[in-house]
Protein backbone atom coordinates (compact mmCIF):
# COMPACT_ATOMS: atom_id res chain seq x y z
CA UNK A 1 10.19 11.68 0.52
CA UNK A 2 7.01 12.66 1.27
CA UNK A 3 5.19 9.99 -0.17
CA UNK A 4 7.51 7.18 0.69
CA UNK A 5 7.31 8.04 4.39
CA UNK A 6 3.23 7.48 4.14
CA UNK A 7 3.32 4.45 2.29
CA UNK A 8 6.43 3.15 4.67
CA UNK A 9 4.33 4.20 7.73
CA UNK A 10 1.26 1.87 6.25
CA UNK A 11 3.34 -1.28 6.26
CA UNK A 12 4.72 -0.08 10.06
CA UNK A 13 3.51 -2.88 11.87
CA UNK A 14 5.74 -1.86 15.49
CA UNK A 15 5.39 1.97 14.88
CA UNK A 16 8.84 2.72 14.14
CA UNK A 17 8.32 5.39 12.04
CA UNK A 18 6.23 7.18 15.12
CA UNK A 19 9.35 6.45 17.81
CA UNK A 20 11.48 8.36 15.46
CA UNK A 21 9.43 11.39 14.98
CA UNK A 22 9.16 11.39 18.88
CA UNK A 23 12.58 11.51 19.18
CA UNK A 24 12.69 14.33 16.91
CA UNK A 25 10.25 16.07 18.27
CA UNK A 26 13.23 16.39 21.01
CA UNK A 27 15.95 17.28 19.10
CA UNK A 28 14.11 20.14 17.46
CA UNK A 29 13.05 21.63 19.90
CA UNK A 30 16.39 21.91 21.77
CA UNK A 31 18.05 23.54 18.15
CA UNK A 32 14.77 25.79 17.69
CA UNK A 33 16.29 29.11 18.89
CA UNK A 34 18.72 28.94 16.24
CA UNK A 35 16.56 28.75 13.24
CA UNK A 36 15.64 31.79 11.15
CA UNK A 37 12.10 30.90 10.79
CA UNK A 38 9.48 29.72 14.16
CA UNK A 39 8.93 26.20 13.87
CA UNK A 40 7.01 25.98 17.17
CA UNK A 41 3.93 25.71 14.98
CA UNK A 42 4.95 22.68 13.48
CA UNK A 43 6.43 21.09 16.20
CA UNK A 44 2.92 21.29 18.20
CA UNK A 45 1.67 19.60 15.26
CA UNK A 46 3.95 16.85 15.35
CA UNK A 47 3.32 16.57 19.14
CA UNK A 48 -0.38 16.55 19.89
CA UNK A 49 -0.67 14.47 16.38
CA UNK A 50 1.01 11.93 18.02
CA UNK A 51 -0.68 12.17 21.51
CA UNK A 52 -3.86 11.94 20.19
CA UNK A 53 -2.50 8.26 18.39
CA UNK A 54 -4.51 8.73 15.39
CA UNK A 55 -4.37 6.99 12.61
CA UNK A 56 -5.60 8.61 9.56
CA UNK A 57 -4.35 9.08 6.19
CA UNK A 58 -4.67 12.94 6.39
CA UNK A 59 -3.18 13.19 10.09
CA UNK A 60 -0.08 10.86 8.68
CA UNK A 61 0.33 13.87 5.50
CA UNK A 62 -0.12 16.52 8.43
CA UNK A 63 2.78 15.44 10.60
CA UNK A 64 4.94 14.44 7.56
CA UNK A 65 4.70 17.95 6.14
CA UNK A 66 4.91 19.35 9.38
CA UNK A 67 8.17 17.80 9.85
CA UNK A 68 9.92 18.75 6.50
CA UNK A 69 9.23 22.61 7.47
CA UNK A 70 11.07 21.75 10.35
CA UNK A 71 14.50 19.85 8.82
CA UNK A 72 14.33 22.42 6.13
CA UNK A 73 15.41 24.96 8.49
CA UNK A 74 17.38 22.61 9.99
CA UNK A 75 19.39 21.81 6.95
CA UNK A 76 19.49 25.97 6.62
CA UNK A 77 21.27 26.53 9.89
CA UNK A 78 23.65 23.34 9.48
CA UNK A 79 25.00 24.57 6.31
CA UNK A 80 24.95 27.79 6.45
CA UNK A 81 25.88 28.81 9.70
CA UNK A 82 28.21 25.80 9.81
CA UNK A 83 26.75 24.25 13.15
CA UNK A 84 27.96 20.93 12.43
CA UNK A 85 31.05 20.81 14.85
CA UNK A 86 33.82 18.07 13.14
CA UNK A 87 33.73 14.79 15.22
CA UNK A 88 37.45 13.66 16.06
CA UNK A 89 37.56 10.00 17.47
CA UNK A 90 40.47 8.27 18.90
CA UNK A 91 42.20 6.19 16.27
CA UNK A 92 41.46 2.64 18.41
CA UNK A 93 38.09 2.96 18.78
CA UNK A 94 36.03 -0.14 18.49
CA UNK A 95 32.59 0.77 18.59
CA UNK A 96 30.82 4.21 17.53
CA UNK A 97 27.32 5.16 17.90
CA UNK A 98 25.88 8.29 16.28
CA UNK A 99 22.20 9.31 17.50
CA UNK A 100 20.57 11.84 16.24
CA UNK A 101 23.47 14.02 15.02
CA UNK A 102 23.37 17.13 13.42
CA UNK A 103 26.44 16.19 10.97
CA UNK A 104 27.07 16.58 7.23
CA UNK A 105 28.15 14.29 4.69
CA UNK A 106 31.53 15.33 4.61
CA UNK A 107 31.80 15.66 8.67
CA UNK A 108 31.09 11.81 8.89
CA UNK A 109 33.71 10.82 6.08
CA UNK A 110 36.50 13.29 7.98
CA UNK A 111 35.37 11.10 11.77
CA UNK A 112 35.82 7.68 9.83
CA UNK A 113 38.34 8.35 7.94
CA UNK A 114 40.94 7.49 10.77
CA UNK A 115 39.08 4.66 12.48
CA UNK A 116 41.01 1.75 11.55
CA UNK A 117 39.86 -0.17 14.50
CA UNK A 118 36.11 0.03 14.21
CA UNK A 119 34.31 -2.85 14.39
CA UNK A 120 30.85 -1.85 14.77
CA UNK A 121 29.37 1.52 13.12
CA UNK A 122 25.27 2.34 14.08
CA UNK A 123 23.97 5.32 12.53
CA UNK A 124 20.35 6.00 14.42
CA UNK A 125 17.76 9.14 13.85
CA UNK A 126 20.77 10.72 11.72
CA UNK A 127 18.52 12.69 9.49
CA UNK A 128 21.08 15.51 8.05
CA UNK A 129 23.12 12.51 6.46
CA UNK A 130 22.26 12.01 2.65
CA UNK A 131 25.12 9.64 1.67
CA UNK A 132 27.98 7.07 3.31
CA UNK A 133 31.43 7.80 2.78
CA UNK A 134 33.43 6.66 -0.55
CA UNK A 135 35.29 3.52 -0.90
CA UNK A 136 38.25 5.39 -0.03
CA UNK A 137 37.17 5.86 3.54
CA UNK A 138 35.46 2.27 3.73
CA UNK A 139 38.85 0.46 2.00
CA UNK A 140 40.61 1.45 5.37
CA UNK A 141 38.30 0.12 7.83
CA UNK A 142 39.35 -3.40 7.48
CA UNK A 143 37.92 -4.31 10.74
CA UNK A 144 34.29 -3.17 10.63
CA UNK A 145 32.15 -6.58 10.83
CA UNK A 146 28.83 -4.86 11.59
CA UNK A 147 26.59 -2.11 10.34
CA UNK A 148 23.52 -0.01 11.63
CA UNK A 149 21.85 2.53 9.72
CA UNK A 150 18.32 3.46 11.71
CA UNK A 151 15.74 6.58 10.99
CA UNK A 152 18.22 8.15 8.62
CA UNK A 153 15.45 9.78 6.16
CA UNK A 154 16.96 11.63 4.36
CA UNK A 155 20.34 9.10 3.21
CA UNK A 156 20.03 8.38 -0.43
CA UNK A 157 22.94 6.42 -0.89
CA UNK A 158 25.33 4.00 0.52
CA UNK A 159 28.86 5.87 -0.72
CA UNK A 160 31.35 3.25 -1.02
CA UNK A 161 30.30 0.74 0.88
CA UNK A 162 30.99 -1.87 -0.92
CA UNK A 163 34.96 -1.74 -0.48
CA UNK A 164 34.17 -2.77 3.54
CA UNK A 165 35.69 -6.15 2.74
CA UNK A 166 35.20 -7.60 6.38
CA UNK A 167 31.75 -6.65 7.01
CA UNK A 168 29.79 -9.42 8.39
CA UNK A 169 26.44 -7.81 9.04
CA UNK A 170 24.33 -5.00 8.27
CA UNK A 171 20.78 -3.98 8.74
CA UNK A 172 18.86 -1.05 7.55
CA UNK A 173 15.72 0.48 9.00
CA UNK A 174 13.55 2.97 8.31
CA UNK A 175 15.49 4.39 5.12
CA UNK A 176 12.95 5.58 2.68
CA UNK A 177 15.15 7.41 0.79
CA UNK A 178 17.40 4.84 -0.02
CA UNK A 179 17.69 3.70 -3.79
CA UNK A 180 17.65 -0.07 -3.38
CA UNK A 181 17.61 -0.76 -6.79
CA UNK A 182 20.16 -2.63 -7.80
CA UNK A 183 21.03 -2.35 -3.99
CA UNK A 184 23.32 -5.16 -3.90
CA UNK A 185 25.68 -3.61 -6.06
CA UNK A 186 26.94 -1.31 -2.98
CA UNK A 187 27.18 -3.84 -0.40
CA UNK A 188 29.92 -5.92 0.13
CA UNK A 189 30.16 -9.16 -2.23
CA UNK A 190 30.88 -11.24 1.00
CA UNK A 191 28.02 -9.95 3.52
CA UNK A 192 26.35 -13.07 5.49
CA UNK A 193 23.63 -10.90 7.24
CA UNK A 194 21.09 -7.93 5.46
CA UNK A 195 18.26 -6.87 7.90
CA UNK A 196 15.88 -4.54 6.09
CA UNK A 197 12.96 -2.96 7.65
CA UNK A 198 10.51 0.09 6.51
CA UNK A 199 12.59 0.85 3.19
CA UNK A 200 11.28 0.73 -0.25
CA UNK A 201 12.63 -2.32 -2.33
CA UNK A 202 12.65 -2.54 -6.48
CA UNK A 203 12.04 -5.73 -8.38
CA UNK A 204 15.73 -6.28 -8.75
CA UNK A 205 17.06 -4.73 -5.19
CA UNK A 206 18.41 -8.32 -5.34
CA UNK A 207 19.49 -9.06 -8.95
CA UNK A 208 23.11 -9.19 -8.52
CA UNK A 209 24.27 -11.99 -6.20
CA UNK A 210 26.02 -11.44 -3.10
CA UNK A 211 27.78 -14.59 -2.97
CA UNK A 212 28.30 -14.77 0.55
CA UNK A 213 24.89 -13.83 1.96
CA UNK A 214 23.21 -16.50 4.24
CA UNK A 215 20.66 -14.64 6.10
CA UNK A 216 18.11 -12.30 4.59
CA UNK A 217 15.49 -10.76 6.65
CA UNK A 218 12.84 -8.29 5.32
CA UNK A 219 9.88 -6.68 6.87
CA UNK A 220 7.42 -4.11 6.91
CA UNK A 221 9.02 -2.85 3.49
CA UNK A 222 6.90 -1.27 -0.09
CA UNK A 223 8.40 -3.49 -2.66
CA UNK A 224 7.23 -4.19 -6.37
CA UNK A 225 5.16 -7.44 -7.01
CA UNK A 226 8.02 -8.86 -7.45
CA UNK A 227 11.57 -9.58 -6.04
CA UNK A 228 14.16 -11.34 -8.01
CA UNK A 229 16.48 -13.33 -5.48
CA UNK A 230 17.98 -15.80 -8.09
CA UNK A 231 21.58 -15.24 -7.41
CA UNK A 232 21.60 -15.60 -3.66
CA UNK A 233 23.18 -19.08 -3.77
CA UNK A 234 24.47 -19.33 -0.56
CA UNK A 235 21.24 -17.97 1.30
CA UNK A 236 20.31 -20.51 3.76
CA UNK A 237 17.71 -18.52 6.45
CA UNK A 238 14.69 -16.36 4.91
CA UNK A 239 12.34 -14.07 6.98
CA UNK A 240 9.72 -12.11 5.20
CA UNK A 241 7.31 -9.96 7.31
CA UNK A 242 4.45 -7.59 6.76
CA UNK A 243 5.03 -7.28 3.11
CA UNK A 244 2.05 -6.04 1.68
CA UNK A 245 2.72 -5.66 -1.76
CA UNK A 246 5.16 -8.68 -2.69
CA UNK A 247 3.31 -11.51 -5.02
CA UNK A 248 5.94 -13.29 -6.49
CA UNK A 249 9.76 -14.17 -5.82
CA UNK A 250 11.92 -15.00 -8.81
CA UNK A 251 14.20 -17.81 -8.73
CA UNK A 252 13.42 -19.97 -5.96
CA UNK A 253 14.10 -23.19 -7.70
CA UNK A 254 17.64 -22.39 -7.11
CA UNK A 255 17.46 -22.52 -3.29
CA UNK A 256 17.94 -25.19 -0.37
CA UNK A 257 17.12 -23.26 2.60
CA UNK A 258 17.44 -24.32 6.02
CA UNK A 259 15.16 -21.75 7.86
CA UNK A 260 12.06 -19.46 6.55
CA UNK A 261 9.30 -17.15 8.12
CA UNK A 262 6.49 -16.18 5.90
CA UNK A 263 4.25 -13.65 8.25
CA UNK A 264 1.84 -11.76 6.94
CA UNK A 265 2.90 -11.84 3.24
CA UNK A 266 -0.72 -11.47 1.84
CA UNK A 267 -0.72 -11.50 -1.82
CA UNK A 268 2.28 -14.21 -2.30
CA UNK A 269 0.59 -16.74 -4.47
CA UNK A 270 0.35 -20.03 -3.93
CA UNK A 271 2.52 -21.18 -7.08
CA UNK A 272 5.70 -19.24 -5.50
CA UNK A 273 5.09 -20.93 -1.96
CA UNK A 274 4.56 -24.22 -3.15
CA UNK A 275 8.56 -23.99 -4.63
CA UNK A 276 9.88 -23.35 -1.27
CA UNK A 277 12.06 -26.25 -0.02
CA UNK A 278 13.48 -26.03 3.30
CA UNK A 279 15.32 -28.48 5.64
CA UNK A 280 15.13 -27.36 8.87
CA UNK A 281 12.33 -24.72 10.30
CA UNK A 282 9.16 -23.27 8.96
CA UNK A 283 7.30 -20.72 10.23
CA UNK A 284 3.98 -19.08 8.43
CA UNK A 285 0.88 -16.49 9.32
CA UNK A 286 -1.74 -18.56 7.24
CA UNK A 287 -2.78 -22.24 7.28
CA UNK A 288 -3.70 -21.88 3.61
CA UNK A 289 -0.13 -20.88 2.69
CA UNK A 290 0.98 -24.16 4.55
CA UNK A 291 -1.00 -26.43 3.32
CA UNK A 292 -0.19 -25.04 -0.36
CA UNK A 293 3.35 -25.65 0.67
CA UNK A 294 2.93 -29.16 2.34
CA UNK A 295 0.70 -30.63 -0.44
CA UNK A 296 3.27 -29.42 -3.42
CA UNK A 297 5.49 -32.76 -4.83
CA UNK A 298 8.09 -32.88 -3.35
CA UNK A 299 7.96 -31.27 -0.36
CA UNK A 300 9.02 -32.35 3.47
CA UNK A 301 7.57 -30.57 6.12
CA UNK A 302 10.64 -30.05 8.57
CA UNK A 303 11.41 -30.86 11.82
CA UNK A 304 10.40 -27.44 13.36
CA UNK A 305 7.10 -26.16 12.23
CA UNK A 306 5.78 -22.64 13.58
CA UNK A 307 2.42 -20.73 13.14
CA UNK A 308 2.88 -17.17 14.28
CA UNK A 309 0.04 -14.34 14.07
CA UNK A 310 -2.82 -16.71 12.24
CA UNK A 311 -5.54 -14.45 11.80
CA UNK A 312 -7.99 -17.19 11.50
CA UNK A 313 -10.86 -18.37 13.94
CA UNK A 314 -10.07 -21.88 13.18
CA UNK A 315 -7.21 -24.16 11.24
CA UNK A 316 -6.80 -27.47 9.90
CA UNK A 317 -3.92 -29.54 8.62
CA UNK A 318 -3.83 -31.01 5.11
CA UNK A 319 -4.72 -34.33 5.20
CA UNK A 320 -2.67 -36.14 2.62
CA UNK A 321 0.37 -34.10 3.82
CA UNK A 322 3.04 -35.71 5.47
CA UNK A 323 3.88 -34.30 8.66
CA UNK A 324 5.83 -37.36 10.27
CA UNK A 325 9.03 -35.39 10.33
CA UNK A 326 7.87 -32.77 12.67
CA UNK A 327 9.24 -33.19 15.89
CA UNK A 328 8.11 -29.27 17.43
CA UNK A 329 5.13 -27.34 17.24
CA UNK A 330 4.74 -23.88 17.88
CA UNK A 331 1.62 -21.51 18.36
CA UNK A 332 2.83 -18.05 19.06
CA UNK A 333 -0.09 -14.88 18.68
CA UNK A 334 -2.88 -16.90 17.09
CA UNK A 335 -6.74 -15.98 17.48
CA UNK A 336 -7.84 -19.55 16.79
CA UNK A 337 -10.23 -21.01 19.45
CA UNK A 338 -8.91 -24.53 19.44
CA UNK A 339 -5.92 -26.90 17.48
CA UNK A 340 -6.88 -28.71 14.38
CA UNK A 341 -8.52 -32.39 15.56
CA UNK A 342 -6.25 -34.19 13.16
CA UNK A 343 -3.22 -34.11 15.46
CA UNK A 344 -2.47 -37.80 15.37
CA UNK A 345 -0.88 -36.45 12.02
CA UNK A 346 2.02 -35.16 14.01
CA UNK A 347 3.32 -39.15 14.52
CA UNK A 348 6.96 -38.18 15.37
CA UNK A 349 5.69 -34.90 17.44
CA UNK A 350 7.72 -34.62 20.51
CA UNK A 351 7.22 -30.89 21.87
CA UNK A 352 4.15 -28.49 21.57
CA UNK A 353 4.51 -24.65 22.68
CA UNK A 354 1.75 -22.52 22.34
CA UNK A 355 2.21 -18.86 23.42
CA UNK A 356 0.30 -15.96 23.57
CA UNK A 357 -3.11 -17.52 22.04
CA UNK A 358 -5.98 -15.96 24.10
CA UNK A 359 -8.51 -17.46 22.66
CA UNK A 360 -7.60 -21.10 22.94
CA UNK A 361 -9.35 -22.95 25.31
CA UNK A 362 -9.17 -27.22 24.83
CA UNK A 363 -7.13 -29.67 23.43
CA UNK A 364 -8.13 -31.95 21.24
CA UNK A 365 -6.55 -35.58 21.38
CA UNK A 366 -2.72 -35.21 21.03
CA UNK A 367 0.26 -37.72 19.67
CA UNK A 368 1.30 -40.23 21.89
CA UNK A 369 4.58 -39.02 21.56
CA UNK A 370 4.72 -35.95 22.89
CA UNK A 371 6.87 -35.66 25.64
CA UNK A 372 6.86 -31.77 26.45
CA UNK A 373 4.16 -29.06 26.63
CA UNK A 374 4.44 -25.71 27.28
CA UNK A 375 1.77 -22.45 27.50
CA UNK A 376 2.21 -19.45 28.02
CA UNK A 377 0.27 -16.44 28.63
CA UNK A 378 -2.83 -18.34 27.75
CA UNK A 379 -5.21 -17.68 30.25
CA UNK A 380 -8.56 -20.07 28.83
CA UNK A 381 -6.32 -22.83 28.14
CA UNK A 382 -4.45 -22.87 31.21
CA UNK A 383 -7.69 -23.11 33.05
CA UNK A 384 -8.59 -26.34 30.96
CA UNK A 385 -5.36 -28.01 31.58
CA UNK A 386 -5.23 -27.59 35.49
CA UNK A 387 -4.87 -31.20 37.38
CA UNK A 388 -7.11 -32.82 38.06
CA UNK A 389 -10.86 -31.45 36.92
CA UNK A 390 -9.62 -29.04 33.51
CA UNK A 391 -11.15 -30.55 30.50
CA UNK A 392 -7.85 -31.22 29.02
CA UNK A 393 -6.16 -32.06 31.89
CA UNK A 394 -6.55 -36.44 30.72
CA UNK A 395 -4.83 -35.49 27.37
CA UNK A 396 -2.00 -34.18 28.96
CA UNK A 397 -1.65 -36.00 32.42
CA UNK A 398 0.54 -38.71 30.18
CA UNK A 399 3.30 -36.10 29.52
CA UNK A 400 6.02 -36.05 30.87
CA UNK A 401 7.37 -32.33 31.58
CA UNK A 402 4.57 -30.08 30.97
CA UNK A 403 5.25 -25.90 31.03
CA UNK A 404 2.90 -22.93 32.29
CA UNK A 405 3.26 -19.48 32.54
């Protein structure tokens, strides 16, 4: 577990993993008297570790071991001095919400066991639980639509699962234990939405097809090189996210989407992006991976076209691309300086939002088409396009409803 919680917390891009151990900084604290051995050592490890906000490998391994002193004694005291109290629900309860329990395997399969009303089951900073119920339990609960599982460290596997029939959605976060291989063999064949975040993914975490899925998100996740979403036939929305690892996706060719995010995939190579085909919205970190994508046969640029979190000083638009179709253009957390010049390209270009781009500072000439502008927390470029002396103030004068903030 060790190791999968340092290489998790290296792909953390919102510093998940460090909101957790906060939390159970708390909770071990408050159980400390209890425990055989003094933890108090650790614990001040854990906490001025985290105060201090550093970020080195060796500080990481610190607090990590630090920490599994800590739930070792835990797990000592919940087993054998049977702390765990049982957890008896009322039967029509809709909704249940377990943070940062100190409950077994077995307690949690006794509390669902009668909930044939549940609808919604979220599992947060649960880190005594090492499996979900069987299908036994889950074959009852013919209600539960959606799933939570958050900070649960130590769960290795997802019981029986897979008999919840009527679940809708589910996302897991911050799992590392989890065996995701062959992972969609324990969820339910008819699932529509799988959010995964800061869990470790095998080449074939995807090989057998959920039939019903139609919205896949992943981020911050350690995968393999490669991740083989062939049978995901009904899939219709991607999102990938701060995947460091992931090269390659296997069987694209199969897929129509309507809706994908590519941010800060690194090492995805350009043959796999230029197979994409999507109808709808695009959104991408890297000019280069969109202009791979635009110039590849075939292709349409959609109507909704996004760069989020570009890295780069300074873009540009492939020329022989066609973006006609694009009627909205979004900036959202880019460093570059200015937009590409070429943005007569955009002929059909109706709206343009840019948010949260601090170092943007001028237009350059826009489409006579666009009808709606909108900026946001851009301080520079706000200052150019102020009526009537801002530099860019004539190329947007024209349009009609125009947006700051």
């Amino acid at each position: 577990m060790a190791s999968q919680l340092l290489l998790i917390w290296e792909a953390d891009s919102e510093s998940s993993l460090k909101e957790a151990l906060k939390k159970e900084h708390s909770n071990l604290k408050q159980i400390m008297s209890l425990m055989d051995d003094d933890i108090s050592q650790h614990l001040e490890t854990i906490k001025s570790a985290l105060a201090e906000e550093r970020d080195e490998v060796l500080v990481k391994e610190n607090i990590i071991r630090a920490w599994l002193c800590c739930h070792d004694q835990r797990i000592k005291i919940l087993y054998g001095r049977s702390i765990g109290s049982q957890l008896i629900m009322p039967s029509a309860l809709r909704v249940l919400d377990l943070d940062s329990c100190n409950i077994t395997d077995g307690a949690l399969a006794i509390c669902l066991e009668g909930l044939t009303s549940l609808t919604r089951l979220i599992l947060s900073n649960t880190m005594t639980l090492t499996s979900l119920p069987s299908d036994e339990v889950f074959t009852h609960m013919t209600k539960l639509d959606s799933l939570y599982i958050r900070a649960c460290w130590c769960l290795r596997s997802l019981g029986g699962l897979r008999a919840a029939t009527s679940l809708y959605s589910a996302g897991i976060f911050s799992c590392p234990s989890l065996d995701l291989a062959h992972g969609a063999e324990f969820l339910p064949l008819f699932l529509k939405d799988l959010y995964i975040r800061s869990c470790m993914l095998a080449a074939d975490s995807f090989s057998c097809g959920l039939r019903g899925l139609e919205r896949l998100m992943i981020r911050d996740c350690r995968t393999s090189a490669f991740l083989w979403i062939a049978h995901q036939t009904s899939l219709l929305s991607l999102s990938l996210y701060h995947l460091p690892d992931l090269c390659n996706l296997v069987g694209l060719s199969s897929l129509q989407l309507y809706d994908l995010e590519l941010i800060d995939v690194p090492k995805l190579a350009a043959e796999c992006i230029s197979q994409f085909r999507i109808k709808s919205s695009f959104c991408v970190s890297s000019s280069k991976s969109l202009n791979h994508m635009v110039s590849a046969e075939g292709f349409t640029v959609p109507a909704f076209l996004c760069l989020e979190g570009c890295k780069e000083s300074s873009v540009s638009f492939e020329q022989s691309a066609n973006f006609s179709y694009v009627k909205c253009l979004t900036l959202r957390d880019c460093e570059m300086q200015s937009l590409p010049r070429n943005m007569e390209c955009f002929s059909s270009l109706t709206k343009l939002e840019i948010y949260d781009c601090p170092n943007m500072s001028s237009l350059p000439d826009l489409p006579s088409s666009l009808e709606h502008i909108c900026v946001w927390n851009c301080g520079l470029l706000e200052k150019s396009c102020r009526a009537p002396d801002g530099e860019s103030w004539p190329k947007i004068a024209h349009i009609r409803w125009k947006q700051f903030r």
